[in-house]
Protein backbone atom coordinates (compact mmCIF):
# COMPACT_ATOMS: atom_id res chain seq x y z
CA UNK A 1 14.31 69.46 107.04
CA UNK A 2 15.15 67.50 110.18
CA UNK A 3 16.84 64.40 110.55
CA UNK A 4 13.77 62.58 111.72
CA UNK A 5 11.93 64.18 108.05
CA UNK A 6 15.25 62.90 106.21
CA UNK A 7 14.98 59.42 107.44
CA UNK A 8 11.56 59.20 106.67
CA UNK A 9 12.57 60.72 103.46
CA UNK A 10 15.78 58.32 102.74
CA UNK A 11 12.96 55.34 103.52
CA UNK A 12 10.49 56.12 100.72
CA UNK A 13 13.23 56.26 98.44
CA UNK A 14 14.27 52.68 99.46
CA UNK A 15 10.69 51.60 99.38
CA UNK A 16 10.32 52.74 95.92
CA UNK A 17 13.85 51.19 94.84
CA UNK A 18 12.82 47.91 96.42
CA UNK A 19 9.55 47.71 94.68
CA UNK A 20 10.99 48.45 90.96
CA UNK A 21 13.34 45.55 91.27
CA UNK A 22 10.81 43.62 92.60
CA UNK A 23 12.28 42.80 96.28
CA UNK A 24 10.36 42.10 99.16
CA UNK A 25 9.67 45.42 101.09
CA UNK A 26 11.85 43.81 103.86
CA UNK A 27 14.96 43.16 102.16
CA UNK A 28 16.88 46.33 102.62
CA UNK A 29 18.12 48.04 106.14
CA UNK A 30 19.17 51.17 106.08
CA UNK A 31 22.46 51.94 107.83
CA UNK A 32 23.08 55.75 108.93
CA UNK A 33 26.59 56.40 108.71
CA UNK A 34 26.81 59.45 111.53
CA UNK A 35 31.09 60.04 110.89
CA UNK A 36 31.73 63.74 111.83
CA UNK A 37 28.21 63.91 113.52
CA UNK A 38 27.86 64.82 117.23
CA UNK A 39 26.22 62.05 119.42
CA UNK A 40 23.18 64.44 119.69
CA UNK A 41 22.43 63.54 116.18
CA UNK A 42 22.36 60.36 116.41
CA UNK A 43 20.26 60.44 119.63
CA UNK A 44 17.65 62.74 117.15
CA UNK A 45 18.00 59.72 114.53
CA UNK A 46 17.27 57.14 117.11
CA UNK A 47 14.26 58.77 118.58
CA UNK A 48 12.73 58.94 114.85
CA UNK A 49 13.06 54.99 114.88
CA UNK A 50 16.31 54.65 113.61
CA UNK A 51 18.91 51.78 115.42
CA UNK A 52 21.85 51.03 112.87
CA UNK A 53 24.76 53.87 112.77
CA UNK A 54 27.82 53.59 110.63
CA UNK A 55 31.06 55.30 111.54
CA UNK A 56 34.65 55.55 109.87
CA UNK A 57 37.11 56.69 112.67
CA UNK A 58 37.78 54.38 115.65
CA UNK A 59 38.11 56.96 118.12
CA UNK A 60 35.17 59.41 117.12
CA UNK A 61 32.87 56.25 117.11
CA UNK A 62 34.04 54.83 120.41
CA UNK A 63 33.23 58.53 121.95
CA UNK A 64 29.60 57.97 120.44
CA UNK A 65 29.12 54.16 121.64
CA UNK A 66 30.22 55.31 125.08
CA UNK A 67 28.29 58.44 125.13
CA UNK A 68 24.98 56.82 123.81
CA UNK A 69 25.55 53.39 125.56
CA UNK A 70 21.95 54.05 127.28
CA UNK A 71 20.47 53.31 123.63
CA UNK A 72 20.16 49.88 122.13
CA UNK A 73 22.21 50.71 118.88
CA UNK A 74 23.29 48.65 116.43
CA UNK A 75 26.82 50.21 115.75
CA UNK A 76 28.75 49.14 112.28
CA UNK A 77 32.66 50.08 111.27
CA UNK A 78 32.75 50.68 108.09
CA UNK A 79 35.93 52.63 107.76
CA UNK A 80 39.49 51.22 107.15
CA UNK A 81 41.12 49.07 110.10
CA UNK A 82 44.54 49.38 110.95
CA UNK A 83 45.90 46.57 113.15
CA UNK A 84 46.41 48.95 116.66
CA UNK A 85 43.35 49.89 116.22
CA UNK A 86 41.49 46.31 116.15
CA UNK A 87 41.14 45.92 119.57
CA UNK A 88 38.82 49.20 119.86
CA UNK A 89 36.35 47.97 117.60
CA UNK A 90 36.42 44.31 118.60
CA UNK A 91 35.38 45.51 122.05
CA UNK A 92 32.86 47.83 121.04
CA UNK A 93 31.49 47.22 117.86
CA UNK A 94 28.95 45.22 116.17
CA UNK A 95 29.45 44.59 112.83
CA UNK A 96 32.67 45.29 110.97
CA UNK A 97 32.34 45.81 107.09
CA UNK A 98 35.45 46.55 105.89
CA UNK A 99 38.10 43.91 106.87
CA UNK A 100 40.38 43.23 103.66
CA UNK A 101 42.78 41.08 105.19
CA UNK A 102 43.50 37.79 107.25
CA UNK A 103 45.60 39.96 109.91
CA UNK A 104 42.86 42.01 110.60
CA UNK A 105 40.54 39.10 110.92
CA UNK A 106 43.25 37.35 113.35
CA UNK A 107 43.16 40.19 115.25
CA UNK A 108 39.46 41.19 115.54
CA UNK A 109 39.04 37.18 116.62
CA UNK A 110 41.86 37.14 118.96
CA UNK A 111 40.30 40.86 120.77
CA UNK A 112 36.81 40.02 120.18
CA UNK A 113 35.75 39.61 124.25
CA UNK A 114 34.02 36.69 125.47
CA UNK A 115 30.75 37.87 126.74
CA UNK A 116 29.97 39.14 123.59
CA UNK A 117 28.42 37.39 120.66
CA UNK A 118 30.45 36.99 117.62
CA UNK A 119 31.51 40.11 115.83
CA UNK A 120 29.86 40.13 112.31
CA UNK A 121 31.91 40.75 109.34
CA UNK A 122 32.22 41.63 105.70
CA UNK A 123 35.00 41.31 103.17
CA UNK A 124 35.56 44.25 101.67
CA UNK A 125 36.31 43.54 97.82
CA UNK A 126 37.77 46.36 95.73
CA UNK A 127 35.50 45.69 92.30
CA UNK A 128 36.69 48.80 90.51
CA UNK A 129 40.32 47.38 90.90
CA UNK A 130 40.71 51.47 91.78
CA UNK A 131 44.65 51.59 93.32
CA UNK A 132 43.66 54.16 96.06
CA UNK A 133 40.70 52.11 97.36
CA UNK A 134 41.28 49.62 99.91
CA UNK A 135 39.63 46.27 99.43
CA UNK A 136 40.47 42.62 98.53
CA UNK A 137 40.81 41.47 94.62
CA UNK A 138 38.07 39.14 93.97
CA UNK A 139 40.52 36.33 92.59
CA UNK A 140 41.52 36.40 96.30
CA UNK A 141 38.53 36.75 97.90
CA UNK A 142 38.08 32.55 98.16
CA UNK A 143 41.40 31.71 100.38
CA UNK A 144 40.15 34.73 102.45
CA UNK A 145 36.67 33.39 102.97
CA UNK A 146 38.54 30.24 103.78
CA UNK A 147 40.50 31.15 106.62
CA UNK A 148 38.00 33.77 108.20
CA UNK A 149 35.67 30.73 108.33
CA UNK A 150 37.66 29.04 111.04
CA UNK A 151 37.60 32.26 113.51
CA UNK A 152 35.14 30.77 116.39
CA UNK A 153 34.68 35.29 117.50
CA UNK A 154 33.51 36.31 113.92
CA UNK A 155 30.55 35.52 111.87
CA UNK A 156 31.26 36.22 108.18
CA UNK A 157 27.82 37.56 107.10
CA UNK A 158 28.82 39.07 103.53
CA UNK A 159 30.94 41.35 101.32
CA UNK A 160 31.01 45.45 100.94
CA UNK A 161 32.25 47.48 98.20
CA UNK A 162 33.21 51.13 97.87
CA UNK A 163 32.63 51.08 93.62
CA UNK A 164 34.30 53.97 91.48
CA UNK A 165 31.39 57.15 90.99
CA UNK A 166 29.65 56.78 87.93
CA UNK A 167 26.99 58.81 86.37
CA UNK A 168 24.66 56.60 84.99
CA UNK A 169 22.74 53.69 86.25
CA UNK A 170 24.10 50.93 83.78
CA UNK A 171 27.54 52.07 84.76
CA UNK A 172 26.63 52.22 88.48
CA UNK A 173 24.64 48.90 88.17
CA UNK A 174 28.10 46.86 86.87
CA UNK A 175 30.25 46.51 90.35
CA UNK A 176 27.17 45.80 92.66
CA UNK A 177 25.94 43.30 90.04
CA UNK A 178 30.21 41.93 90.07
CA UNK A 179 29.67 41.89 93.92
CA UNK A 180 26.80 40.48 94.44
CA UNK A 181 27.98 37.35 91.95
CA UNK A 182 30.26 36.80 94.42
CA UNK A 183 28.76 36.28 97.56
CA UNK A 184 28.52 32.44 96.70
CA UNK A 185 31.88 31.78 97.74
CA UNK A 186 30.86 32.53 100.92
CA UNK A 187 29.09 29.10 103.16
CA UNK A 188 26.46 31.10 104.37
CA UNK A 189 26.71 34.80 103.06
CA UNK A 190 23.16 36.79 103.34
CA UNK A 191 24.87 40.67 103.47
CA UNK A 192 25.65 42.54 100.15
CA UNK A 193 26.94 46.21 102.00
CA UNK A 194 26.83 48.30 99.02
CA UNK A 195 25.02 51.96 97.87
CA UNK A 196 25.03 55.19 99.00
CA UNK A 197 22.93 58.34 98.62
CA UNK A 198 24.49 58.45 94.68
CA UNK A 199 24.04 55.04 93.86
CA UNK A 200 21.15 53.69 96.28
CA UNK A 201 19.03 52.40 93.86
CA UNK A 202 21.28 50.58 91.40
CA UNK A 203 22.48 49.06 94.27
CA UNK A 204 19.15 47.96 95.19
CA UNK A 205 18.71 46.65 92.31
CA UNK A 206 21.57 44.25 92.27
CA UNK A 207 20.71 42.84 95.71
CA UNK A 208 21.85 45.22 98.23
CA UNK A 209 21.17 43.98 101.88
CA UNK A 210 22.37 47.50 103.70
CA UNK A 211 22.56 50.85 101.97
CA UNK A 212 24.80 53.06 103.37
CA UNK A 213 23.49 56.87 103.68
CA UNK A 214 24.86 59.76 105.42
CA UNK A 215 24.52 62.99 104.07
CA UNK A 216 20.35 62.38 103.15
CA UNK A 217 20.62 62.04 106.86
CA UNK A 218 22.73 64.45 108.35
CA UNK A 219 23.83 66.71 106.27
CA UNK A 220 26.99 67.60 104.74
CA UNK A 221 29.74 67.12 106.47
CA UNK A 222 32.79 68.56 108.53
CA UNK A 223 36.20 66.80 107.91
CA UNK A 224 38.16 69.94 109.97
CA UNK A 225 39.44 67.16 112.44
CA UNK A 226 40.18 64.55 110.34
């Protein structure tokens, strides 16, 4: 199928998610996470309607916001930060969902440049408690909140989490329902960034705001140069 049939494809399914849990039709966006993907793919995405892309490498996705900069795009980092590479995506980015720390946050603030609007951000809270995944602890997640609050560059929108797989839709349900609980500690949180193509609908069902699909998009993909 194409990418233009998978998108259309990738919709229904959130149409049909949103409707079981009883959600207004217009409650979930869909974000396209194009890592790996040549611009050309996202240019195919885009002309079936598409305006959100997600991407996980700071260079890769700087390549693609320069060589698409003739589209209106709505471009997210969703990837881990690391502090040299903060001013990159303050400069280029719209959205960042994966900051887990104040230094990041400083950073992204300090770098964000003046004729842009605020960058928007989201926490990144690791809900499994999984060592190898990056993420706040949710016991810390308040002092964060706290302190990103008083950066005049970002906008703290919401929270994201990357959840341990799980098979079945109870288990899957349990960290976006954990998540979701705690967007109240944010002042004016209205972004839950959680499910992929495995876990879309539970997800869904416990609130998400973006869903985060690649390969129902693309296609698998090609880590060779990463």
């Amino acid at each position: 199928m194409s990418i233009a049939e998978n998108i259309a494809q990738v919709y229904r399914q959130i149409e049909a998610a949103v409707a079981k849990a009883g959600r207004n039709h217009d409650s979930v966006r869909l974000l396209a996470v194009s890592k790996t993907k040549p611009a050309d793919d996202v240019r195919a995405a885009y002309a079936a309607g598409q305006r959100s892309f997600g991407e996980n490498y700071v260079q890769e996705g700087i390549e693609k916001v320069q060589a698409l900069s003739d589209l209106d795009i709505d471009w997210h980092f969703i990837g881990p930060l690391q502090s040299n590479k903060t001013r990159e995506v303050a400069s280029h980015f719209d959205w960042v969902h994966s900051v887990d720390r104040l230094k990041i946050a400083q950073r992204l603030n300090d770098q964000r440049p003046d004729d842009l609007p605020p960058l928007n951000i989201c926490i990144q809270v690791n809900v499994s408690g999984e060592d190898s995944k990056s993420g706040i602890s949710p016991a810390e997640l308040p002092s964060l909140v706290e302190a990103i609050s008083q950066l005049p560059r970002l906008r703290l929108r919401g929270l994201m989490c990357i959840p341990a797989p799980a098979e079945d839709e109870a288990a899957q349900r349990e960290p976006f329902h954990q998540l979701a609980g705690l967007l109240s500690v944010l002042p004016a949180g209205d972004t839950l960034s959680m499910g992929m193509s495995g876990d879309m609908e539970a997800a869904i069902a416990e609130g998400a705001t973006w869903v985060r699909i690649g390969t129902a998009i693309f296609g698998r993909r090609d880590y060779s140069n990463h």
